[in-house]
C-alpha atoms as a PDB file:
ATOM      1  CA  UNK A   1       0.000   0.000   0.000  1.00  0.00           C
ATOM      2  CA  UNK A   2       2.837   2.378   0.449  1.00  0.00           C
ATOM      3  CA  UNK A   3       4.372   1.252  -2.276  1.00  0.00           C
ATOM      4  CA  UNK A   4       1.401   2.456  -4.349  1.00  0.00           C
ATOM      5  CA  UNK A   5       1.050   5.619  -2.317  1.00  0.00           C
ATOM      6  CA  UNK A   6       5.129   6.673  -3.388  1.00  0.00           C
ATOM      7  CA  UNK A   7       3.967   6.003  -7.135  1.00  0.00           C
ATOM      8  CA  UNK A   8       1.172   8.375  -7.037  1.00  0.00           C
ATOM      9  CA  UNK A   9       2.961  10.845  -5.380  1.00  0.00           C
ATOM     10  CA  UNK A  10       6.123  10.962  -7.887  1.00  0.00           C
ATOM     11  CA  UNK A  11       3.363  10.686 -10.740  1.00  0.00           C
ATOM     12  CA  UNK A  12       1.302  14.064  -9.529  1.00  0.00           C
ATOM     13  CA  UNK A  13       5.062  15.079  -8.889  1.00  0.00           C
ATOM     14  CA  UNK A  14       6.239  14.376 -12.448  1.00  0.00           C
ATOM     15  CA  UNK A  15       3.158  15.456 -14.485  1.00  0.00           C
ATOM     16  CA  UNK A  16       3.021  18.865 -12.022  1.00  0.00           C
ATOM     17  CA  UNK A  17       6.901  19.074 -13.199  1.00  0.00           C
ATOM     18  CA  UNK A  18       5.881  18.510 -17.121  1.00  0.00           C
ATOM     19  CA  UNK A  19       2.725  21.317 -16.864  1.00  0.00           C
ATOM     20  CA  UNK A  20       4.675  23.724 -15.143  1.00  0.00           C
ATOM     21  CA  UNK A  21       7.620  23.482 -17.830  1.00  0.00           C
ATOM     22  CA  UNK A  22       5.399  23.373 -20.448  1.00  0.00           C
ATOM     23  CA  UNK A  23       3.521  26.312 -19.070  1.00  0.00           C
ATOM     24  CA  UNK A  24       6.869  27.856 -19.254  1.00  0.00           C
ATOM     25  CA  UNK A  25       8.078  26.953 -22.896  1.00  0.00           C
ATOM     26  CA  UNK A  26       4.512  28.702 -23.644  1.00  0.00           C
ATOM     27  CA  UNK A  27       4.971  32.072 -22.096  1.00  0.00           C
ATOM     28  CA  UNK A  28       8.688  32.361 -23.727  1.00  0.00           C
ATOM     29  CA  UNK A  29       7.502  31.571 -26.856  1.00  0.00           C
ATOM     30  CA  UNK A  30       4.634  33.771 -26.765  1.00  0.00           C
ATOM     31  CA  UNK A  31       7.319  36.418 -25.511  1.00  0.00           C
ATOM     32  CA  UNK A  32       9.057  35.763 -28.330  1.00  0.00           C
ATOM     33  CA  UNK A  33       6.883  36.417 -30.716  1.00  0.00           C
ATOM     34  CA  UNK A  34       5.091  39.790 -28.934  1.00  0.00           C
ATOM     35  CA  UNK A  35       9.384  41.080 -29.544  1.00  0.00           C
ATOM     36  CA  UNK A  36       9.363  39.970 -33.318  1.00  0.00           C
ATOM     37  CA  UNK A  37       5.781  41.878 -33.758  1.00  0.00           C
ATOM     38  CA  UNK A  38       7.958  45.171 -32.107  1.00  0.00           C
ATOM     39  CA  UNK A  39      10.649  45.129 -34.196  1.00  0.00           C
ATOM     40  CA  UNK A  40       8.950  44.345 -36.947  1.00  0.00           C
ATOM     41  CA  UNK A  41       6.792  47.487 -36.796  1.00  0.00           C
ATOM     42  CA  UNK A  42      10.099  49.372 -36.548  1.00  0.00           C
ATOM     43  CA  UNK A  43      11.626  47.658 -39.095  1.00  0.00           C
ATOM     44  CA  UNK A  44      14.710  45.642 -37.248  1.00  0.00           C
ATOM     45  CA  UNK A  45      13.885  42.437 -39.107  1.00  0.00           C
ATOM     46  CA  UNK A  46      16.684  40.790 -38.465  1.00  0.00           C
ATOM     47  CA  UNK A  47      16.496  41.026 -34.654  1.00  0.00           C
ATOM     48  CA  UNK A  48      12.990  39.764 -35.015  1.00  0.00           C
ATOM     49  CA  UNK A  49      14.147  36.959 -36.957  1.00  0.00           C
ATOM     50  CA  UNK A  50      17.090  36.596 -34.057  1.00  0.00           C
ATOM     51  CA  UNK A  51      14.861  36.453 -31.786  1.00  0.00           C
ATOM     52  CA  UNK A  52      12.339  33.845 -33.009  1.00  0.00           C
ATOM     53  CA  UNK A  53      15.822  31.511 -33.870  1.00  0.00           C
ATOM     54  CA  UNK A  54      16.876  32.054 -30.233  1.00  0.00           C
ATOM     55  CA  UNK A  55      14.029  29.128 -29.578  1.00  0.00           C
ATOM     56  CA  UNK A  56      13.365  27.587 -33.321  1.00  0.00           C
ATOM     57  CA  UNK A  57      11.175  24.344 -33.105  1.00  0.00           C
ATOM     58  CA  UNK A  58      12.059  22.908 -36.753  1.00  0.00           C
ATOM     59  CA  UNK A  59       8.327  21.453 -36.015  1.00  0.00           C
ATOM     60  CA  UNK A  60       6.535  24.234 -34.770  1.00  0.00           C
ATOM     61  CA  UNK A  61       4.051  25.792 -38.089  1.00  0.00           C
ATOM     62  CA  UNK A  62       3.834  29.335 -36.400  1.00  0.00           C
ATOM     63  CA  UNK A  63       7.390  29.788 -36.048  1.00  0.00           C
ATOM     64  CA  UNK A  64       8.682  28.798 -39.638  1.00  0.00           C
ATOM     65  CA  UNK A  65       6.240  30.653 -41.370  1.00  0.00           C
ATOM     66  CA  UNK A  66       6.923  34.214 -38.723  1.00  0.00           C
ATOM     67  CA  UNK A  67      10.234  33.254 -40.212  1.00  0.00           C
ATOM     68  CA  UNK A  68       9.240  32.758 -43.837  1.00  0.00           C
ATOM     69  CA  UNK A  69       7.668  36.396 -43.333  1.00  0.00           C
ATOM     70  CA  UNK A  70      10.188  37.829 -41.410  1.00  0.00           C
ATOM     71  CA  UNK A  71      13.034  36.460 -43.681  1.00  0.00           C
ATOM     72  CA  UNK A  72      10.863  37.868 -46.804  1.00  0.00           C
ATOM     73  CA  UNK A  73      10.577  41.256 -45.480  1.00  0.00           C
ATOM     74  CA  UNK A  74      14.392  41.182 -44.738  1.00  0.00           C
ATOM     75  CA  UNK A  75      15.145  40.536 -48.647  1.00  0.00           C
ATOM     76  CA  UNK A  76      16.347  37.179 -47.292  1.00  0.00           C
ATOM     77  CA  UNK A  77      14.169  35.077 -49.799  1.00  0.00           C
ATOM     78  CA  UNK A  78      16.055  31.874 -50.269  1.00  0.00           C
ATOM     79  CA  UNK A  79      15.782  31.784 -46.602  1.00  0.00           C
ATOM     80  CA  UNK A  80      12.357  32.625 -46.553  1.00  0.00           C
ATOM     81  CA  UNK A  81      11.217  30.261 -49.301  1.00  0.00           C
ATOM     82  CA  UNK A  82      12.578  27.575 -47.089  1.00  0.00           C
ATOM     83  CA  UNK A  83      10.493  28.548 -44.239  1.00  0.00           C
ATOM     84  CA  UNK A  84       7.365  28.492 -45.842  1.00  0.00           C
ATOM     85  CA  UNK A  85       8.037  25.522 -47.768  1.00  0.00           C
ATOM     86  CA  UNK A  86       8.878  23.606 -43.969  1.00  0.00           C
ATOM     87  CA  UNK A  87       5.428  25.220 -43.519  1.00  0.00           C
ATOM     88  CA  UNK A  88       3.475  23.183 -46.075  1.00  0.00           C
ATOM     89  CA  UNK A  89       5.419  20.460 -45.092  1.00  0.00           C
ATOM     90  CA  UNK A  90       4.237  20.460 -41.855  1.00  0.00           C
ATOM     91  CA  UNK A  91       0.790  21.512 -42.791  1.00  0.00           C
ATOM     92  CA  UNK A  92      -0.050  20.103 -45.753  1.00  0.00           C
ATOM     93  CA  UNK A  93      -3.192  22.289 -46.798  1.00  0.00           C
ATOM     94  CA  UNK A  94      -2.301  25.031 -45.679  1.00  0.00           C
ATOM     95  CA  UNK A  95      -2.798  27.882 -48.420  1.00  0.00           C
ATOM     96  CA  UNK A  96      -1.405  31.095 -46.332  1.00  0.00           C
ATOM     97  CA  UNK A  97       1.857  29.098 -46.397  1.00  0.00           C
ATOM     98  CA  UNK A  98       1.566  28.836 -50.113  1.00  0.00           C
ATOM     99  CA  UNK A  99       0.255  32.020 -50.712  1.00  0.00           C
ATOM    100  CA  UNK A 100       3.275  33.376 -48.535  1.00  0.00           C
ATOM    101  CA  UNK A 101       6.042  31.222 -50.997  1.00  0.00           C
ATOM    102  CA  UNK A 102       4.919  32.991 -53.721  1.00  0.00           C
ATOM    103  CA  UNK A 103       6.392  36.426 -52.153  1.00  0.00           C
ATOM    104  CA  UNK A 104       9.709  35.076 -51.883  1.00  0.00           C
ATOM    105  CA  UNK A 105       9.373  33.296 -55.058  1.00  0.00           C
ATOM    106  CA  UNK A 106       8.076  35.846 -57.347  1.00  0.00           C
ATOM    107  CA  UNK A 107      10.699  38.420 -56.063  1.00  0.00           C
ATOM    108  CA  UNK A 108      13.313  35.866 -57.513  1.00  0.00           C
ATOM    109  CA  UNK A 109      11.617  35.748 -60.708  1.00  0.00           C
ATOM    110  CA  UNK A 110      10.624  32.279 -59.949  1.00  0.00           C
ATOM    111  CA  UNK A 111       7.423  32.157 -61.478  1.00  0.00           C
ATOM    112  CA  UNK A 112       7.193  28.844 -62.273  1.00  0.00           C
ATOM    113  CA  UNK A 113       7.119  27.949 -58.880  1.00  0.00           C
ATOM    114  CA  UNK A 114       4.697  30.498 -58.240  1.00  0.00           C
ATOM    115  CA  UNK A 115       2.611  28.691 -60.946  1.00  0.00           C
ATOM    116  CA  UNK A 116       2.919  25.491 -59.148  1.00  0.00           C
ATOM    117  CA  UNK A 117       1.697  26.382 -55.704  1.00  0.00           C
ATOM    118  CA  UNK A 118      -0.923  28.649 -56.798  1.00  0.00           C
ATOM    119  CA  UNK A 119      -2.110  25.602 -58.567  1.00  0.00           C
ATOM    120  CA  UNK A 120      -2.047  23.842 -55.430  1.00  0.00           C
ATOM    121  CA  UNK A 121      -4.186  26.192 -53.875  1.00  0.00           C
ATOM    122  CA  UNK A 122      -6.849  25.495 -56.334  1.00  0.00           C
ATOM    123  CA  UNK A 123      -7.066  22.187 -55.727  1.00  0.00           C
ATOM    124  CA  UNK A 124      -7.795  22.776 -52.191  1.00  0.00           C
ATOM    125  CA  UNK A 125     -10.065  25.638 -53.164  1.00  0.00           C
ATOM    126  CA  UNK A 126     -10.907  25.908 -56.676  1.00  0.00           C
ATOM    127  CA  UNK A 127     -12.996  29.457 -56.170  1.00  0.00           C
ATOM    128  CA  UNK A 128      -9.890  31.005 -54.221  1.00  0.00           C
ATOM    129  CA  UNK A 129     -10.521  34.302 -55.548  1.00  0.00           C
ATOM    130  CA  UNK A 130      -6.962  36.212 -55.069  1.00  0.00           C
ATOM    131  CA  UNK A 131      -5.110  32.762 -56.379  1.00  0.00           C
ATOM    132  CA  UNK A 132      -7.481  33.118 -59.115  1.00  0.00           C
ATOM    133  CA  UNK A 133      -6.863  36.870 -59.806  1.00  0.00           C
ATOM    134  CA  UNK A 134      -3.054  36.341 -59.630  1.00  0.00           C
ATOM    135  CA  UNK A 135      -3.096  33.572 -62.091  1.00  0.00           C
ATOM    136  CA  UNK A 136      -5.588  35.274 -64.139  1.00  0.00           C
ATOM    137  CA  UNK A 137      -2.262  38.198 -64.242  1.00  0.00           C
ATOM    138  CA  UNK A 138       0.395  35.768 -64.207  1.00  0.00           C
ATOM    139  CA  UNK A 139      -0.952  34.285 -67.810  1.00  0.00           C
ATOM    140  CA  UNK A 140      -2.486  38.198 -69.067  1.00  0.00           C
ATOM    141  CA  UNK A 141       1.149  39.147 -68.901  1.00  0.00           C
ATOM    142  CA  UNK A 142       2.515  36.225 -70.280  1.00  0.00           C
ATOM    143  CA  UNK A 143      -0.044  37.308 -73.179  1.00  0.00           C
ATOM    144  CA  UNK A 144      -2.000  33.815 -72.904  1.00  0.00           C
ATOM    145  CA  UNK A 145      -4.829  35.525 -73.232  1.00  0.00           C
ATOM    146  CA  UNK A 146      -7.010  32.425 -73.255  1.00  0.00           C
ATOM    147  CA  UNK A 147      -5.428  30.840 -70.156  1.00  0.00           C
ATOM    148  CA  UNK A 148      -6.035  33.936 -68.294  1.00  0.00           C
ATOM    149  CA  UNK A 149      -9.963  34.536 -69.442  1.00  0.00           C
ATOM    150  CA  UNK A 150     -10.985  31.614 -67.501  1.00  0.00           C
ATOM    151  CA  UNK A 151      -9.204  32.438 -64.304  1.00  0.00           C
ATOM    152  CA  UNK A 152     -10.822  36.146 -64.948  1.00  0.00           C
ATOM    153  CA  UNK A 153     -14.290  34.801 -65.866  1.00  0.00           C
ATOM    154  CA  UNK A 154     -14.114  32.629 -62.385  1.00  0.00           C
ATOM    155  CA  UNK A 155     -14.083  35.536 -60.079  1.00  0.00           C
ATOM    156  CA  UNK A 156     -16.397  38.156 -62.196  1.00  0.00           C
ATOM    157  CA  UNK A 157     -19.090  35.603 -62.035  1.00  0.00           C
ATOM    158  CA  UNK A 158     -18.298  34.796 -58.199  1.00  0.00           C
ATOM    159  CA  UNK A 159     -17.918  39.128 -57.860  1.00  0.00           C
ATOM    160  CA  UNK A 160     -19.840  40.180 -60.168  1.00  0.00           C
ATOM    161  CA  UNK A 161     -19.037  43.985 -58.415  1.00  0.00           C
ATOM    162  CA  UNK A 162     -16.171  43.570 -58.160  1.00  0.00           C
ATOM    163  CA  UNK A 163     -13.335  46.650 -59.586  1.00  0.00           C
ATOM    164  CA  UNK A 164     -10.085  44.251 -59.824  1.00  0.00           C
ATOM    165  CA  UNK A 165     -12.333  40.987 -61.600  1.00  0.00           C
ATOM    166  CA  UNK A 166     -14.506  43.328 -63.851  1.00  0.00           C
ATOM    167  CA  UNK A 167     -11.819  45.628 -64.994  1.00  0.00           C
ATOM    168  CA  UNK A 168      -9.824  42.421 -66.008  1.00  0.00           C
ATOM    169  CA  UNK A 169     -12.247  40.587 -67.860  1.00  0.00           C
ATOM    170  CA  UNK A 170     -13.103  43.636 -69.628  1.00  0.00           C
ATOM    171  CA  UNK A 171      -8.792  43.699 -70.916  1.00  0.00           C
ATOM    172  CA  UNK A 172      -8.772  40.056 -70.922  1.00  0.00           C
ATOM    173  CA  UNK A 173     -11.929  40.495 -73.472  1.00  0.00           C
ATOM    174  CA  UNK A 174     -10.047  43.201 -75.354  1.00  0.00           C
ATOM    175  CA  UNK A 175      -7.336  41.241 -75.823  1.00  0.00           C
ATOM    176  CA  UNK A 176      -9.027  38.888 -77.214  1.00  0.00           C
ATOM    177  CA  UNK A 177     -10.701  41.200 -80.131  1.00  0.00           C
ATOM    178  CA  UNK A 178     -14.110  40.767 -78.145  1.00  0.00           C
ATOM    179  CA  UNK A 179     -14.597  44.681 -78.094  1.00  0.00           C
ATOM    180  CA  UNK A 180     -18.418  44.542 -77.661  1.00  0.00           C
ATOM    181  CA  UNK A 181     -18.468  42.864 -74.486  1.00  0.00           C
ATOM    182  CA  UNK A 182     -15.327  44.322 -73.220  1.00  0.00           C
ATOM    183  CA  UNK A 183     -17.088  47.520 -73.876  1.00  0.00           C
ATOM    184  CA  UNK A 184     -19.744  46.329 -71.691  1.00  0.00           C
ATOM    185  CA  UNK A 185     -17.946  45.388 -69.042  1.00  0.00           C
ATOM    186  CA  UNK A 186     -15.397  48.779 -69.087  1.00  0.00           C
ATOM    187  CA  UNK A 187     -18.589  50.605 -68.492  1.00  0.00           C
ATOM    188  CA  UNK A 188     -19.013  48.300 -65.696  1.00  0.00           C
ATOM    189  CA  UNK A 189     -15.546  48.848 -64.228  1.00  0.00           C
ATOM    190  CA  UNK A 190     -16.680  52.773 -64.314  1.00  0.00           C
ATOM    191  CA  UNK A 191     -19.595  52.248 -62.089  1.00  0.00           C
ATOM    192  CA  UNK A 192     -17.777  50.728 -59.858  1.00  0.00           C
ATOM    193  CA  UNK A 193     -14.586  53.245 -60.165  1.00  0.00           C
ATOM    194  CA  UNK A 194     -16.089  56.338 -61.566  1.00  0.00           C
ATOM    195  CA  UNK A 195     -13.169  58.286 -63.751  1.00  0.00           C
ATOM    196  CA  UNK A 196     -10.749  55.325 -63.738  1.00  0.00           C
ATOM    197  CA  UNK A 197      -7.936  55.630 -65.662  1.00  0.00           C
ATOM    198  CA  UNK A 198      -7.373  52.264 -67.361  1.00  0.00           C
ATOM    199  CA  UNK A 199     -11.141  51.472 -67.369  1.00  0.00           C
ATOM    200  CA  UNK A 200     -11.563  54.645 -69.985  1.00  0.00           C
ATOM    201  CA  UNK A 201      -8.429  54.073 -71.571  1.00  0.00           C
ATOM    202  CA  UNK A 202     -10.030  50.496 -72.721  1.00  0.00           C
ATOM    203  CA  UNK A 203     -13.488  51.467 -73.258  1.00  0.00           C
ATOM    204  CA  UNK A 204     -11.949  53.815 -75.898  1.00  0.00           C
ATOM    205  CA  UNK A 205     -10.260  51.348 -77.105  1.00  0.00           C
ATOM    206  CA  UNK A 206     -13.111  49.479 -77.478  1.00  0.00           C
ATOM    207  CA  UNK A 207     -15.226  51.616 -79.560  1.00  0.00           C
END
């Protein structure tokens, strides 16, 4: 019977030991992080980065992609692609952390890679409206004109009142030699913007 007693004790004993540590680990890296929001809003990225490394968790998602951002911000974007491709390692469907790679990677020119996990994205959400948009841009500029009108035509139809998804379906239209309804749809982009540069510029290019 005592026997039992002394393992109960040391158990409460051990698992009181394991909270209060825990507990502990918590608060620092919750510290942590309030000192990298700081200095990031006075623009000492690399001590926020510092101090985030001071307790990296190579498995811990908030850290790597703080870093990822951090490391972005701090024109470090080898580094920061890394950290936000741990990220999707270690969340899998995660589309901020794929959404964040593409900063890194389109500031490297890399935008094939951009390509690839915006494509991701849209397998996890098909209707995600700002992957859409950007792919809709990616391929405008890449003068696939066709490509682009269906990322384009995606979001207009799911925001129909929308400034950035009109005004590009009405170019994306133009582009195309469909003047009629990308007249239609410049007057459109006016309603929404009243006076807006581009949108007159097309709809007299239109006429």
């Amino acid at each position: 019977m005592e026997i039992l007693k002394t393992a109960i004790i040391v158990l409460f004993m051990m698992i009181t030991i394991s909270w209060s540590s825990s507990a502990q680990n918590e608060k620092k890296l919750q510290d942590a992080f309030a000192a990298s929001y700081k200095l990031e809003t006075e623009g000492s990225y690399s001590k926020a980065i510092d101090v985030l490394k001071s307790g990296y968790d190579e498995m811990s998602y908030p850290i790597n992609i703080r870093l990822g951002w951090l490391s972005y911000l701090n024109g470090s974007f080898t580094e920061s692609a890394a950290y936000y491709n741990k990220s999707i390692q270690l969340m899998p469907m995660s589309i901020e952390a794929r959404l964040g790679f593409a900063l890194p990677a389109s500031a490297m020119g890399n935008w094939d890679h951009v390509v690839t996990k915006y494509n991701e994205i849209l397998k996890i959400d098909p209707n995600h409206s700002l992957t859409n948009y950007r792919m809709g841009l990616i391929y405008y500029y890449r003068e696939d004109y066709a490509t682009a009108f269906k990322y384009f035509e995606r979001i207009a139809n799911m925001y129909p009142f929308d400034y950035d998804a009109i005004h590009m379906f009405a170019w994306v239209h133009l582009r195309q030699g469909k003047k009629k309804e990308a007249h239609a749809l410049f007057h459109k982009a006016l309603l929404i913007r009243p006076n807006d540069t581009s949108a007159l510029e097309g709809l007299n290019l239109s006429n």
